[in-house]
N, C-alpha and C. Protein backbone atom coordinates (compact mmCIF):
# COMPACT_ATOMS: atom_id res chain seq x y z
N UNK A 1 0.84 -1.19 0.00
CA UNK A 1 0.00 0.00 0.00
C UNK A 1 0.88 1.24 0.00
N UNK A 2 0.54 1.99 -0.71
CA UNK A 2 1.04 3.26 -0.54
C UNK A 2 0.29 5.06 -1.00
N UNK A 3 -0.19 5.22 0.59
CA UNK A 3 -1.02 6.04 0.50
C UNK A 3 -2.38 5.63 -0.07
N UNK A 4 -2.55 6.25 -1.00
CA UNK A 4 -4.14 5.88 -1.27
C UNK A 4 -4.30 4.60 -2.51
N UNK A 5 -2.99 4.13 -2.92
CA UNK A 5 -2.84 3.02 -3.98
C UNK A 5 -2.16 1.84 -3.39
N UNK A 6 -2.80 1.07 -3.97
CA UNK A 6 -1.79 -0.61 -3.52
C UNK A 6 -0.94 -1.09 -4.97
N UNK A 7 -0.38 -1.63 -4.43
CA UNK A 7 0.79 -1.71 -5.70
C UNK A 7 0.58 -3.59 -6.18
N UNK A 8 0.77 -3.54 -7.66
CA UNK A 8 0.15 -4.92 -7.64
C UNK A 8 1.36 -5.64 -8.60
N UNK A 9 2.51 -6.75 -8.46
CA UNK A 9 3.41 -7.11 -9.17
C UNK A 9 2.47 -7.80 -10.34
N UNK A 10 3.73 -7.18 -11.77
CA UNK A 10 3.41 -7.72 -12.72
C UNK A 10 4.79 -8.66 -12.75
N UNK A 11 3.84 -10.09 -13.43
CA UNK A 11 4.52 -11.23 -13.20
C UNK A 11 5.34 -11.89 -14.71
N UNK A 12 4.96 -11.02 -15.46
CA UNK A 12 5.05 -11.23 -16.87
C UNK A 12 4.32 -11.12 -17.88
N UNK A 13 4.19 -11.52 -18.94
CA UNK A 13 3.62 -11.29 -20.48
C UNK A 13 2.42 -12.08 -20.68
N UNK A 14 1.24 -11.55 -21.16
CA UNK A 14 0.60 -13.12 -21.74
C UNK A 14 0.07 -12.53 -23.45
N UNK A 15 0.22 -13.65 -24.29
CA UNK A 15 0.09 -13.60 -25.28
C UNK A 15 -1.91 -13.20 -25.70
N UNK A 16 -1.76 -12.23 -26.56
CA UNK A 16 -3.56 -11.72 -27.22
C UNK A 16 -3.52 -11.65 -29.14
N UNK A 17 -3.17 -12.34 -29.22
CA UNK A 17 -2.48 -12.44 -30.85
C UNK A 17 -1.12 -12.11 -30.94
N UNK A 18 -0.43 -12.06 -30.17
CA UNK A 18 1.31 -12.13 -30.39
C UNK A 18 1.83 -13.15 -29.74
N UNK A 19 3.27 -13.52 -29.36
CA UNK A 19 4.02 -14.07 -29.14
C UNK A 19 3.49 -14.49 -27.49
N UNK A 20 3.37 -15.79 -27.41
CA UNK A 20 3.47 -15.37 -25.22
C UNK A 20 4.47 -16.22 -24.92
N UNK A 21 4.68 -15.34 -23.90
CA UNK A 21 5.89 -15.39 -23.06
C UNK A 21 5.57 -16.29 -21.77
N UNK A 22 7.05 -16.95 -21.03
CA UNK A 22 6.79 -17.25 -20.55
C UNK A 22 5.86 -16.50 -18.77
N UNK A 23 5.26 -17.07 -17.84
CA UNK A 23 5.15 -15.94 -16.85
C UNK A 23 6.35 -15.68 -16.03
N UNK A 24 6.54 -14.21 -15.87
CA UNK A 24 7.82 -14.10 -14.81
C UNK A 24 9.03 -13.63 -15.71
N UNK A 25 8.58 -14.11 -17.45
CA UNK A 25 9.91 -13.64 -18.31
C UNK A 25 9.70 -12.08 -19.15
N UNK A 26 10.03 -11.32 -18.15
CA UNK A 26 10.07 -9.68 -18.97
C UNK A 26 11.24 -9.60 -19.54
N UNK A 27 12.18 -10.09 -19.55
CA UNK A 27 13.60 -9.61 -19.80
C UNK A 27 13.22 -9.59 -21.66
N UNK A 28 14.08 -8.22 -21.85
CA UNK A 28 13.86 -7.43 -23.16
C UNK A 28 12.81 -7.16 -23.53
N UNK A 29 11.94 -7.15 -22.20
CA UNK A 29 10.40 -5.92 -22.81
C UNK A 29 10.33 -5.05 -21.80
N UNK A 30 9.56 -4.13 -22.36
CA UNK A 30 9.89 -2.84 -21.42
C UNK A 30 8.02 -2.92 -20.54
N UNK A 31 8.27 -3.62 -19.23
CA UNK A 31 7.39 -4.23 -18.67
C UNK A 31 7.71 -3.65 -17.36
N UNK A 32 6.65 -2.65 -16.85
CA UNK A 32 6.92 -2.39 -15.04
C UNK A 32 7.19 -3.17 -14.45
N UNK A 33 7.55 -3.45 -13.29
CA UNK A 33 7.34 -4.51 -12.54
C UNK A 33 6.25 -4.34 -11.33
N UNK A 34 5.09 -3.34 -11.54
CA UNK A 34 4.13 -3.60 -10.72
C UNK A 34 3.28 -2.21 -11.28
N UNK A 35 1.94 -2.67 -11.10
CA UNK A 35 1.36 -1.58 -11.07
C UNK A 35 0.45 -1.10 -10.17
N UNK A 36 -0.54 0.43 -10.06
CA UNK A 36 -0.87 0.36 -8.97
C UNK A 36 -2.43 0.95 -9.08
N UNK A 37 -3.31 0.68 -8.30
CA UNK A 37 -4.40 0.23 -8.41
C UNK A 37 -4.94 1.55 -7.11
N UNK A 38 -6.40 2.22 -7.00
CA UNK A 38 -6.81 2.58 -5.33
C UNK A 38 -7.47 1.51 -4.61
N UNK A 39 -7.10 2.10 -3.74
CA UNK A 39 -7.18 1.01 -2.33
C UNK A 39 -8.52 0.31 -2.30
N UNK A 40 -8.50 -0.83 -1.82
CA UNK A 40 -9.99 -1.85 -2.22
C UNK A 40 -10.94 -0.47 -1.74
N UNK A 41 -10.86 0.46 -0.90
CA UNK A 41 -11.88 0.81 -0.51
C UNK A 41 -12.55 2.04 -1.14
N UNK A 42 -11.89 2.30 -2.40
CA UNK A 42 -11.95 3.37 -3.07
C UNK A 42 -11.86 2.33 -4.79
N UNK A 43 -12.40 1.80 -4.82
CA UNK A 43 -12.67 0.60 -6.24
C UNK A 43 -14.10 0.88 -6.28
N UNK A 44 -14.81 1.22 -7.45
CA UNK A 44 -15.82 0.65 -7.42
C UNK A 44 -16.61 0.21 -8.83
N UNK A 45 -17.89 -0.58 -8.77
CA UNK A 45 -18.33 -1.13 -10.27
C UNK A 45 -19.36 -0.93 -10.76
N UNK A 46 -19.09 -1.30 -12.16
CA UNK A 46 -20.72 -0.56 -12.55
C UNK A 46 -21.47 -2.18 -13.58
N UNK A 47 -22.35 -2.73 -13.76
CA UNK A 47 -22.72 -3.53 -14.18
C UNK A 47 -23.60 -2.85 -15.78
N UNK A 48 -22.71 -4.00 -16.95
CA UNK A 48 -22.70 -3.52 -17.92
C UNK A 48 -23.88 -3.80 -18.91
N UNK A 49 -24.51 -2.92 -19.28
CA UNK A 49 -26.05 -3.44 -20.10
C UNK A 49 -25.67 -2.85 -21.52
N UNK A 50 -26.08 -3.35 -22.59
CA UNK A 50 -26.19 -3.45 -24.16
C UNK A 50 -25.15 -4.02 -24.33
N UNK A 51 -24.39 -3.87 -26.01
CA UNK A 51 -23.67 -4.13 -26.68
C UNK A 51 -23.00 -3.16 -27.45
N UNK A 52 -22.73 -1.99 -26.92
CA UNK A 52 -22.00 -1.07 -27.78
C UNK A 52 -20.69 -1.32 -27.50
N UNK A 53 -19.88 -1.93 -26.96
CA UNK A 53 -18.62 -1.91 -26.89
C UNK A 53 -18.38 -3.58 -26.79
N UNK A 54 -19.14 -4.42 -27.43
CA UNK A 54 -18.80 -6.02 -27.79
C UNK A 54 -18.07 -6.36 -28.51
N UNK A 55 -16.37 -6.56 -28.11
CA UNK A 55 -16.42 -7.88 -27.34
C UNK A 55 -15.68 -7.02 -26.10
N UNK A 56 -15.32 -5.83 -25.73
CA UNK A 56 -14.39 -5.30 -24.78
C UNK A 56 -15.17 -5.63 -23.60
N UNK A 57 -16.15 -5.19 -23.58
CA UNK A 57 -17.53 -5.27 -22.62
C UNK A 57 -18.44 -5.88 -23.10
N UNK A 58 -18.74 -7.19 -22.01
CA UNK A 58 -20.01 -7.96 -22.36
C UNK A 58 -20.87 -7.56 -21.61
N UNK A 59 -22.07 -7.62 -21.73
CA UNK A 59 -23.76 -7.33 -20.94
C UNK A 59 -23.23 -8.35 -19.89
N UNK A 60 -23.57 -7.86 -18.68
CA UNK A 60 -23.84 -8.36 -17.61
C UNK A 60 -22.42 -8.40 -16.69
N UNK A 61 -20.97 -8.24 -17.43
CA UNK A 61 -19.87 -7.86 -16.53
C UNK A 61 -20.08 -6.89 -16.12
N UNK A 62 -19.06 -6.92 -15.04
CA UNK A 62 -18.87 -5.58 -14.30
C UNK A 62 -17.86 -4.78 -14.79
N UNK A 63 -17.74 -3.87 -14.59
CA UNK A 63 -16.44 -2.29 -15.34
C UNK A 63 -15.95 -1.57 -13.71
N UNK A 64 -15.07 -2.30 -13.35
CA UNK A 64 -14.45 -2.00 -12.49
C UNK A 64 -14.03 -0.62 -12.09
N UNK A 65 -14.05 0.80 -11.66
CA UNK A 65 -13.46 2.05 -12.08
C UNK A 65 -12.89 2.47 -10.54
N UNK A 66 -12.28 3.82 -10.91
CA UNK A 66 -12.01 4.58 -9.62
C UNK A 66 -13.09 5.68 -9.27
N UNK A 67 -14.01 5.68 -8.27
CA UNK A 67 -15.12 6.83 -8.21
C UNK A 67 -14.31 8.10 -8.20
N UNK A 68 -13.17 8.52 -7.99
CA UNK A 68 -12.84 9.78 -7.98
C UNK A 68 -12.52 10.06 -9.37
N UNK A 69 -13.25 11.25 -9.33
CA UNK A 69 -13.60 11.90 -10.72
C UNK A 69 -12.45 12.90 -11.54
N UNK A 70 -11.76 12.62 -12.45
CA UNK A 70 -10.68 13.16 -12.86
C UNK A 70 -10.58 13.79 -14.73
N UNK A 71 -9.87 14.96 -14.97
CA UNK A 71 -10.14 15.61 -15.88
C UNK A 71 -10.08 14.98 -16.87
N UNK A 72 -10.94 14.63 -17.80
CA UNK A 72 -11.57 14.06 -19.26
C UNK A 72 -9.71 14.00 -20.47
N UNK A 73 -9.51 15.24 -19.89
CA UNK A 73 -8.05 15.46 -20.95
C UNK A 73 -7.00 14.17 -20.52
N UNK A 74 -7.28 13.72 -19.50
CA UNK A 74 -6.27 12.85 -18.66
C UNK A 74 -6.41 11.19 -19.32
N UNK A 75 -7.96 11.23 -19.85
CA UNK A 75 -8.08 9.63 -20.52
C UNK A 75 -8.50 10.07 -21.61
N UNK A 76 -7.91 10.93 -22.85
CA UNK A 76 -8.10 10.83 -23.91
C UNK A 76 -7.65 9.54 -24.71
N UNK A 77 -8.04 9.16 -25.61
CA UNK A 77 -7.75 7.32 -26.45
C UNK A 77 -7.47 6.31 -24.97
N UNK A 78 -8.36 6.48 -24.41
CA UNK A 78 -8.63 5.67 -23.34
C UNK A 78 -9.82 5.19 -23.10
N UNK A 79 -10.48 4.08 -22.48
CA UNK A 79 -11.26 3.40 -22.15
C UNK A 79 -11.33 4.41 -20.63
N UNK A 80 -13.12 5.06 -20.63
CA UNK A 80 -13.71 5.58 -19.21
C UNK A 80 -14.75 5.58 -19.10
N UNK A 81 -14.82 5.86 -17.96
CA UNK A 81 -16.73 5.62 -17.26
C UNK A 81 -17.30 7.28 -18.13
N UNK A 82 -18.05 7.77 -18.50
CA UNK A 82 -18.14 9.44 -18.44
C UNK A 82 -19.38 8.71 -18.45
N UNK A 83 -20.01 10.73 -17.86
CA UNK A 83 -21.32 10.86 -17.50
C UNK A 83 -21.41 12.23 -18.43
N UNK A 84 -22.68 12.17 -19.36
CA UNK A 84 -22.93 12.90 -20.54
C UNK A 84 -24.12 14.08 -19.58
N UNK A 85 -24.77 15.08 -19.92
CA UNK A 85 -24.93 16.32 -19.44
C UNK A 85 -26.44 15.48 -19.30
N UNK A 86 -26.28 14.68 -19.92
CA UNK A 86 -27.93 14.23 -20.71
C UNK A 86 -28.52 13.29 -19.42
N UNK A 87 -27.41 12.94 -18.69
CA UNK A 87 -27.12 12.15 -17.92
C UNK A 87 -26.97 10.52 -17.46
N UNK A 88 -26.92 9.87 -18.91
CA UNK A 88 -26.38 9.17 -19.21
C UNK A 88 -25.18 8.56 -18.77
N UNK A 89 -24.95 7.05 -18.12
CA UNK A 89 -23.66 6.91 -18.16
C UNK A 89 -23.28 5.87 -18.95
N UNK A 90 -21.89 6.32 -19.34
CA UNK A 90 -21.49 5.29 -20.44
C UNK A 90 -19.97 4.98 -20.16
N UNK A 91 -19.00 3.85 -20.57
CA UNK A 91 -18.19 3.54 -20.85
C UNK A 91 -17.80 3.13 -22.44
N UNK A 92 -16.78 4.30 -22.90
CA UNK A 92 -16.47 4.40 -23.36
C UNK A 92 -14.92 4.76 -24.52
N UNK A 93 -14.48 4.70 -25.47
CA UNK A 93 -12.76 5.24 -25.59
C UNK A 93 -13.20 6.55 -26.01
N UNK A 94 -12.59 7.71 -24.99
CA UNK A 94 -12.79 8.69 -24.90
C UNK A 94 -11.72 10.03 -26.26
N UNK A 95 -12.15 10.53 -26.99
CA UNK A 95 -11.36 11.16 -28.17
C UNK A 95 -11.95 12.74 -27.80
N UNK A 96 -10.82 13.72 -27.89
CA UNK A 96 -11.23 14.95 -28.28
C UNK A 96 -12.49 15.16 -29.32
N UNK A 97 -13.21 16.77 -28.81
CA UNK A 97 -13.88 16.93 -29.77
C UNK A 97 -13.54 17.93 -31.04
N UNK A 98 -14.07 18.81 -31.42
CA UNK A 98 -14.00 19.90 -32.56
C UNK A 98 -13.59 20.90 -31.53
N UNK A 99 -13.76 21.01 -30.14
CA UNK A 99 -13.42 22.16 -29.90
C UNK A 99 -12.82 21.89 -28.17
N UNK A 100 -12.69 22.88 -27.65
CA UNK A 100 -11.89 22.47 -26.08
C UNK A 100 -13.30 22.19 -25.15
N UNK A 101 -13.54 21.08 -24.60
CA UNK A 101 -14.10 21.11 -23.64
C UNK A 101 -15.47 20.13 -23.96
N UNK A 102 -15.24 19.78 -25.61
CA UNK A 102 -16.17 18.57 -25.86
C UNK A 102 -15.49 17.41 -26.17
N UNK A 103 -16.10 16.51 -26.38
CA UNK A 103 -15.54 15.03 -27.05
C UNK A 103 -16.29 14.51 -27.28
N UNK A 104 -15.80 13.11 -28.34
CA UNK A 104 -16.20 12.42 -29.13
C UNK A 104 -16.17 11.00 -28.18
N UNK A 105 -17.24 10.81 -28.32
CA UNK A 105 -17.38 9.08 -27.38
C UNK A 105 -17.49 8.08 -28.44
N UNK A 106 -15.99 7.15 -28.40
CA UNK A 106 -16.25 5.98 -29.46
C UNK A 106 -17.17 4.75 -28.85
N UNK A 107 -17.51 3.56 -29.58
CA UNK A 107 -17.86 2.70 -29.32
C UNK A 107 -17.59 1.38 -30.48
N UNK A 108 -17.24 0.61 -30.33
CA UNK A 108 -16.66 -0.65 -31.32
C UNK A 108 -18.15 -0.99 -32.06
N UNK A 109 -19.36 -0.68 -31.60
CA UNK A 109 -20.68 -1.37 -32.33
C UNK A 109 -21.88 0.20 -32.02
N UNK A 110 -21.65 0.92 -32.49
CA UNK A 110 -22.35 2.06 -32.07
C UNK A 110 -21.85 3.22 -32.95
N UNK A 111 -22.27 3.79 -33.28
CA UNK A 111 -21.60 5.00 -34.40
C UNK A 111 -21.13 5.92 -33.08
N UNK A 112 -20.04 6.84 -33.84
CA UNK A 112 -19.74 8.17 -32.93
C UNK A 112 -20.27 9.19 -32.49
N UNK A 113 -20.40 9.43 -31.30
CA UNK A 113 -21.23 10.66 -30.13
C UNK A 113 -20.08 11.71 -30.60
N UNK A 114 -20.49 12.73 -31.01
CA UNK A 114 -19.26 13.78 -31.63
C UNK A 114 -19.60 15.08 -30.79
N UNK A 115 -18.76 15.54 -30.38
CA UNK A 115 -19.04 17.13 -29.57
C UNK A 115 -20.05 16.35 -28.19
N UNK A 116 -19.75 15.81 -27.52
CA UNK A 116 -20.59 15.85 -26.42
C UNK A 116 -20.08 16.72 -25.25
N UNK A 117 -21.09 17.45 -24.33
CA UNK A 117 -20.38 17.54 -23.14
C UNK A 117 -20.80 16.91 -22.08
N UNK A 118 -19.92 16.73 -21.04
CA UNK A 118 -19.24 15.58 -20.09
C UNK A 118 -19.67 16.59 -18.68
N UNK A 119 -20.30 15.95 -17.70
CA UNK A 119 -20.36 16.28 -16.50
C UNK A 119 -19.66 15.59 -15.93
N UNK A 120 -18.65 14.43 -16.02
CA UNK A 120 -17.53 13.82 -15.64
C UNK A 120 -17.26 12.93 -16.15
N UNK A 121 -15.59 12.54 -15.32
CA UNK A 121 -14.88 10.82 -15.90
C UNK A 121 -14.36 10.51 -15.10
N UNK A 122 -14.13 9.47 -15.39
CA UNK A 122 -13.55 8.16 -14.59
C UNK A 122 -12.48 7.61 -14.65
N UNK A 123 -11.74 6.87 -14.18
CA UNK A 123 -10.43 6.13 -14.82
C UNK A 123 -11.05 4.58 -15.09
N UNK A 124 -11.22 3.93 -15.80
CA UNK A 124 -11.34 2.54 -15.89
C UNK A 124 -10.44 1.50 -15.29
N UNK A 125 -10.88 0.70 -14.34
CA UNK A 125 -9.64 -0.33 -13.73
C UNK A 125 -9.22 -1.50 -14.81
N UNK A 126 -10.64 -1.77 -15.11
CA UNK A 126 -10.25 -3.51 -15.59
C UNK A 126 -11.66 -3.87 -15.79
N UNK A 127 -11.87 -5.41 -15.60
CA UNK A 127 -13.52 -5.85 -16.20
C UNK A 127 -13.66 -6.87 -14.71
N UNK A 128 -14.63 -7.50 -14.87
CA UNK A 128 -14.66 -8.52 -13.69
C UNK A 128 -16.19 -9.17 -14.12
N UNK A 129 -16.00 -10.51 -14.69
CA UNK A 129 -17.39 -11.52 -15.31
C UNK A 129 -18.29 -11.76 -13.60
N UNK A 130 -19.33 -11.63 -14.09
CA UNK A 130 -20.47 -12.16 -12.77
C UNK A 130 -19.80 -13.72 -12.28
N UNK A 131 -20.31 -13.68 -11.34
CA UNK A 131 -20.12 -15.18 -10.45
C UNK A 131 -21.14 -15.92 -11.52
């Protein structure tokens, strides 16, 4: 733990259409050796409904995030929770818009949200399938 993050060892490589490695073998990749996560008590999830982002997000996982709310510029071409003015929440890969202070919300099965504005974001942790 440190401070408000726990630190989590990465153990090695695993193969997603490239090469896999063995676990534990980073040597000649440029691989942290840990990363760091907020504290279980500051984690939280959101349970995922439709199919706009299938296969990243399936209906019915969970989208793991950090509730503290952090500036939109910070997860641009990133995967985040945002909450649209409309009030909507969505997870999404977050892209600049046409101008400062909007953006474009992608989705892998959904056409593009262009110029939206954002009453906040999120950092995305990871995924987590139902029991």
């Amino acid at each position: 733990m440190r401070g408000r993050e726990a630190a989590i060892p990465v153990t090695g490589l695993v193969g997603a259409g490239a090469a896999v490695e063995m676990i534990g073998d980073t040597s000649g990749h440029d691989s942290p050796d840990e990363i760091t996560i907020p504290q279980p008590g500051r984690i939280a999830a959101l349970k995922v409904r439709g199919e706009s982002q299938y296969p990243r997000f399936q209906e019915g996982e969970f989208v793991l995030y950090d509730p503290e709310p952090v500036f939109p510029q910070t997860l641009v071409n990133r995967y985040a929770v945002v909450q649209v003015v409309d009030g909507r929440r969505l997870v999404k890969r977050l892209r600049k818009g046409s101008r400062e202070g909007l953006w474009t919300l992608e989705s892998h099965n959904a056409p593009l949200e262009h110029d939206v504005d954002l009453v906040g974001a999120w950092r995305v942790l990871g995924i987590m399938e139902p029991r």
